[in-house]
C-alpha atoms as a PDB file:
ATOM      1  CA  UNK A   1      99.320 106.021  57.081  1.00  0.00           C
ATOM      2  CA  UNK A   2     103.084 106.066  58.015  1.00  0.00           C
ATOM      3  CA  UNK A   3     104.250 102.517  58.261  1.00  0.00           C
ATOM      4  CA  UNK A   4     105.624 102.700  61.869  1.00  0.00           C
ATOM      5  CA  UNK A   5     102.222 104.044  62.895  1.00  0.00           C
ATOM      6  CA  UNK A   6     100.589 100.227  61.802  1.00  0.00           C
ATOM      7  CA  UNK A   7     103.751  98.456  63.126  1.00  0.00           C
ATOM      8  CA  UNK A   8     102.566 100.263  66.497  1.00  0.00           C
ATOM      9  CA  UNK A   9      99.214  99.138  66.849  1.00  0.00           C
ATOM     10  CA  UNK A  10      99.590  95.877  65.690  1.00  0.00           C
ATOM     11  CA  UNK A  11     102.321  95.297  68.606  1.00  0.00           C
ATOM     12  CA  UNK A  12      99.596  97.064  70.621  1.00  0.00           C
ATOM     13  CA  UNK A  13      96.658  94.865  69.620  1.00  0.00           C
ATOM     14  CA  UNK A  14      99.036  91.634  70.004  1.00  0.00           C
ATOM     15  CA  UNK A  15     100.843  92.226  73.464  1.00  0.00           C
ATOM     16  CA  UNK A  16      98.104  94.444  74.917  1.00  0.00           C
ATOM     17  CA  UNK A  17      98.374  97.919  75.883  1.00  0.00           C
ATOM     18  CA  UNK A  18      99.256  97.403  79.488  1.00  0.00           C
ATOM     19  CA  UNK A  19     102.603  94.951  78.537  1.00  0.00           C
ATOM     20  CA  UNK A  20     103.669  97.554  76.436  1.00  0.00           C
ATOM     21  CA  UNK A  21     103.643 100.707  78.531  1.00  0.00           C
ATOM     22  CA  UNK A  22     105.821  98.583  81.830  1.00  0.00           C
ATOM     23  CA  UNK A  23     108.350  98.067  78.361  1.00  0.00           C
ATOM     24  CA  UNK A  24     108.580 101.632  77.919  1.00  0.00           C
ATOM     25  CA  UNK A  25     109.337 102.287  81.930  1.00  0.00           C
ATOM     26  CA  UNK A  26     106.181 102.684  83.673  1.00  0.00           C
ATOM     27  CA  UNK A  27     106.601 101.279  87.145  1.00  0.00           C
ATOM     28  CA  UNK A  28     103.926  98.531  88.161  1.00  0.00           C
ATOM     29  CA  UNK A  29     104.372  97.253  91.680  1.00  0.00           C
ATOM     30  CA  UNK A  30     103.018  93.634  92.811  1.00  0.00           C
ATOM     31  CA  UNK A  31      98.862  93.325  92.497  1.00  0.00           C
ATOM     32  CA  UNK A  32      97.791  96.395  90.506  1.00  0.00           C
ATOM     33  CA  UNK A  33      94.902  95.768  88.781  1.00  0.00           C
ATOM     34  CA  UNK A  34      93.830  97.665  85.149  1.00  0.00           C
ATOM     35  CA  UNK A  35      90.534  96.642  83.533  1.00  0.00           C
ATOM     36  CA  UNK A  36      89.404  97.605  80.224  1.00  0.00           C
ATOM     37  CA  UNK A  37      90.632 100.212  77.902  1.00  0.00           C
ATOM     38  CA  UNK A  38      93.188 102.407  79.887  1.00  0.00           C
ATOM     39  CA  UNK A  39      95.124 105.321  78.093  1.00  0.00           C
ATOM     40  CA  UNK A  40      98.499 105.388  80.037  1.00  0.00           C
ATOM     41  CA  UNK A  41      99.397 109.081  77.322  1.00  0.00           C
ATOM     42  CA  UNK A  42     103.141 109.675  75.098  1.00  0.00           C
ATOM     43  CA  UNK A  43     105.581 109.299  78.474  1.00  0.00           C
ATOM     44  CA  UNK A  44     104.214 105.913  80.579  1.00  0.00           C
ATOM     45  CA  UNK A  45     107.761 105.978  81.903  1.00  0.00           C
ATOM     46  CA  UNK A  46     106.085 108.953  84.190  1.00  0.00           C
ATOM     47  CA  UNK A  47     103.527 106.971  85.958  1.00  0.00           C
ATOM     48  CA  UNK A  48     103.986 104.542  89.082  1.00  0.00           C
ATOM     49  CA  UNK A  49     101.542 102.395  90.091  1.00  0.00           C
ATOM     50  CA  UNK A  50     101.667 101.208  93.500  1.00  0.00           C
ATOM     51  CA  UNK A  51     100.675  97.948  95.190  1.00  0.00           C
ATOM     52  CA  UNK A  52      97.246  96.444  95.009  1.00  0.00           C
ATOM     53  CA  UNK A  53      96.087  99.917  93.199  1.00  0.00           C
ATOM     54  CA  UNK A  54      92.973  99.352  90.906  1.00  0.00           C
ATOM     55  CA  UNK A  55      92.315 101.537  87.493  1.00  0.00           C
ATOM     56  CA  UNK A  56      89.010 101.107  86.135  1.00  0.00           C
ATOM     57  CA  UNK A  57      88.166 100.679  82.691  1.00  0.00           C
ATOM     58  CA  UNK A  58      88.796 104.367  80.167  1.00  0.00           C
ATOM     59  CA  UNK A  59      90.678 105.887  83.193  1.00  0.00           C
ATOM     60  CA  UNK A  60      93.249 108.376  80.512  1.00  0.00           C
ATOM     61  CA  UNK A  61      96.588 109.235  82.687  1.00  0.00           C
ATOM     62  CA  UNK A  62      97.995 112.618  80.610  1.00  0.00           C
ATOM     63  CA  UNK A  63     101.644 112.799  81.524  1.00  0.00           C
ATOM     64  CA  UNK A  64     102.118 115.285  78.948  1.00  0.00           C
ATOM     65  CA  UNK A  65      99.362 118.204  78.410  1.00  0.00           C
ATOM     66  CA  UNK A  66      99.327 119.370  75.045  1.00  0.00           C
ATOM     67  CA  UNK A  67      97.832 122.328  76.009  1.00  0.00           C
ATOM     68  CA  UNK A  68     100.931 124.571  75.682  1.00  0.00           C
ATOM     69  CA  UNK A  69     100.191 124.336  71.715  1.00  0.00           C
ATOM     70  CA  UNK A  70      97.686 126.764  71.794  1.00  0.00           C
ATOM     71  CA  UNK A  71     100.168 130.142  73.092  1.00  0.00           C
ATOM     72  CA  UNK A  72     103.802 128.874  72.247  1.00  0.00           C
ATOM     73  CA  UNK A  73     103.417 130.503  68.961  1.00  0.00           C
ATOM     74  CA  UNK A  74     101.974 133.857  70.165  1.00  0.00           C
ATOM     75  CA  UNK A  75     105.714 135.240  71.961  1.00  0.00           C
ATOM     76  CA  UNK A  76     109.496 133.634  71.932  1.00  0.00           C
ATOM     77  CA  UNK A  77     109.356 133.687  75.473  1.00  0.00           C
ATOM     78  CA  UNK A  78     106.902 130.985  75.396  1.00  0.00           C
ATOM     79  CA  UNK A  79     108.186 128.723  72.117  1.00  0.00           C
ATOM     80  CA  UNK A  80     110.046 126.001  74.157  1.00  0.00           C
ATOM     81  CA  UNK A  81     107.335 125.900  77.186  1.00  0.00           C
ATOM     82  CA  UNK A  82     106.429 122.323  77.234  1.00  0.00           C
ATOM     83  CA  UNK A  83     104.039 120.451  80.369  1.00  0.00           C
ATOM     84  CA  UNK A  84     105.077 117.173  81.434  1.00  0.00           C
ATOM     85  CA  UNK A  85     104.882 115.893  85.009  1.00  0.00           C
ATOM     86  CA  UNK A  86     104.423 112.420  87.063  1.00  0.00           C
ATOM     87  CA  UNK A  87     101.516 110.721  88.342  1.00  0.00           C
ATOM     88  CA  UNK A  88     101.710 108.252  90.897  1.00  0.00           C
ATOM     89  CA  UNK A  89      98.423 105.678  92.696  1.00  0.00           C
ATOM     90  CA  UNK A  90      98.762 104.972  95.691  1.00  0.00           C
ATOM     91  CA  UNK A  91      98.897 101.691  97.296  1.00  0.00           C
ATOM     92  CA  UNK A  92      95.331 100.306  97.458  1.00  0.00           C
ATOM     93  CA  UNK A  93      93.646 103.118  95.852  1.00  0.00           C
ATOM     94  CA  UNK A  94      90.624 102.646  93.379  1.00  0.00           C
ATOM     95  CA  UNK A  95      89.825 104.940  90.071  1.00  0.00           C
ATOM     96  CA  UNK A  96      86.760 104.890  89.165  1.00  0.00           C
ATOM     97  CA  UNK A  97      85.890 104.280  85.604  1.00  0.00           C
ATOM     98  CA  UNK A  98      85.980 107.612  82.974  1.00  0.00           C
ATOM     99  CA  UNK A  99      88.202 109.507  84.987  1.00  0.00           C
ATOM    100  CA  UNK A 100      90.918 111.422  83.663  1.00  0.00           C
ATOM    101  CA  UNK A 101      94.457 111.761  85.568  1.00  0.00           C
ATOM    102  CA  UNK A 102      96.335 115.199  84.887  1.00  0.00           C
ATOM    103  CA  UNK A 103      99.974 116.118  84.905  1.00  0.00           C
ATOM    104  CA  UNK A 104     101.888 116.202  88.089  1.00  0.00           C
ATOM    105  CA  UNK A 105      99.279 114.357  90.016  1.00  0.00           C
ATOM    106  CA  UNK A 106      99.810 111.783  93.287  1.00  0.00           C
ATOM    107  CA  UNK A 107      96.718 109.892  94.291  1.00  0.00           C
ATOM    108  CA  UNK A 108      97.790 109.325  98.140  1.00  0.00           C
ATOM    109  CA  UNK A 109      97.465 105.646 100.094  1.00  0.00           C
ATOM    110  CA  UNK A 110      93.584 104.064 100.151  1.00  0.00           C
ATOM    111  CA  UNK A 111      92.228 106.609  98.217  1.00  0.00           C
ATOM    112  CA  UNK A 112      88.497 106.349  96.211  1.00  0.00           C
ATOM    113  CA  UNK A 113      88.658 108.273  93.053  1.00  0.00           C
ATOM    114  CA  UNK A 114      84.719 108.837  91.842  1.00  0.00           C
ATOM    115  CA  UNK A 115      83.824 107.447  88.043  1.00  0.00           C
ATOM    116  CA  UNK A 116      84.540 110.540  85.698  1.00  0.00           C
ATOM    117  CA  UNK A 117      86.392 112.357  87.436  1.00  0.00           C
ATOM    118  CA  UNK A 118      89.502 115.131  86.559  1.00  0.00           C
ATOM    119  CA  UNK A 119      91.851 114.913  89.170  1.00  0.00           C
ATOM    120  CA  UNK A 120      94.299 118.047  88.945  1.00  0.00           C
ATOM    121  CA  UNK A 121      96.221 118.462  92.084  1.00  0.00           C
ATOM    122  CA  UNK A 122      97.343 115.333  94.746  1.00  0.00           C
ATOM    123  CA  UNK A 123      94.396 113.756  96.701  1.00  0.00           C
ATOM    124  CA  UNK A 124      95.769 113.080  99.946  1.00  0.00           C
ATOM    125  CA  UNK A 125      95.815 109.045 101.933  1.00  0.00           C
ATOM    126  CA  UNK A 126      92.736 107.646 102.695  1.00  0.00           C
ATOM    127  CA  UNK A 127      90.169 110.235 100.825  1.00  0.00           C
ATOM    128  CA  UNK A 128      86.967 109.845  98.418  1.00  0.00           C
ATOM    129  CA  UNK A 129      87.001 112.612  96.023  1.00  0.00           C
ATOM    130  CA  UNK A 130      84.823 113.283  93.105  1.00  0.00           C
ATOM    131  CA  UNK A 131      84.388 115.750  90.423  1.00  0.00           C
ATOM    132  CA  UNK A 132      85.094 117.969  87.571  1.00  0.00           C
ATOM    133  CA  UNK A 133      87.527 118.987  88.690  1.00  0.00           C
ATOM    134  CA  UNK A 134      87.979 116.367  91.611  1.00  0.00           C
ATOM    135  CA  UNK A 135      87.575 117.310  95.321  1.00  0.00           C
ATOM    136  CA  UNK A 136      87.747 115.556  98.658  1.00  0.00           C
ATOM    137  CA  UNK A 137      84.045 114.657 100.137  1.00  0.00           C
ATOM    138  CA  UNK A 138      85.120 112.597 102.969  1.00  0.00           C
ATOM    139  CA  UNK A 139      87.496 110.396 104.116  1.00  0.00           C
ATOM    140  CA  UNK A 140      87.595 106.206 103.032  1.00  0.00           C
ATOM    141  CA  UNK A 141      86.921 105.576 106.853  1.00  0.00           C
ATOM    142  CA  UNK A 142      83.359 107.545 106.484  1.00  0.00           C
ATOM    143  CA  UNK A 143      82.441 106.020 102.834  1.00  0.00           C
ATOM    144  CA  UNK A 144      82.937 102.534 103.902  1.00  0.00           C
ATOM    145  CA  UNK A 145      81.046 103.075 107.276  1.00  0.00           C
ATOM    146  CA  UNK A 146      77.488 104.069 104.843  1.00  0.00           C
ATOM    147  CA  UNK A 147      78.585 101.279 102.741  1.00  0.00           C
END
């Protein structure tokens, strides 16, 4: 194992995961909450968390989908075709625990993200979705009236 590799996770395992990633760029406005073990992927400097958001406990953010590995060696045309993209929570807006955020994704205002969940495209303010792969179900005014 490469040196800089153990450097790594001993910083990791010392300062904690979450004080490293806000070093590296990722934006953390005032009262966001992140319990447990949260991946935050290679580029945290992609990812905003806004105020008073809450990510639950093995929530992965992928900023940068590997996926491209698998045909950038089949034609030229493909060989530099690399995904990145953002992902921004809203203000106030609850992941459940499990889920998995993809590139390029912005969880709106008061949102309610369902536990194990894949959230590929934006999720509008104030909406509950759930699934693989995530969809609206109803809006955070009609969840919190059956609650």
């Amino acid at each position: 194992m490469k040196i800089s590799v153990i450097i790594k996770e001993i910083r990791r395992r010392i300062k904690g995961s979450f004080c490293i990633v806000k070093e590296q760029g990722m934006i953390v406005e005032s009262g966001v909450t992140v319990m447990g073990d949260v991946r935050f992927g290679s580029e945290p400097y992609l990812i905003t968390l806004r105020k008073n958001c809450r990510i639950s406990g093995n929530v992965t953010l992928v900023n940068h989908d590997g996926d491209t590995w698998a045909f950038r060696h089949s034609d030229s045309k493909y060989s530099d075709v690399i995904k990145y993209g953002r992902i921004e929570v809203g203000e106030y807006s609850f992941v459940g625990t499990g889920s998995i955020i993809m590139p390029g994704v912005k969880i709106g205002k008061n949102c309610v993200i369902g536990a194990g969940s894949v959230i590929t495209h934006d999720i509008p303010d104030e909406t509950v979705a759930v699934g693989v792969p995530a969809r609206p179900i109803c809006s955070v005014g009609e969840y919190a009236g059956k609650a």
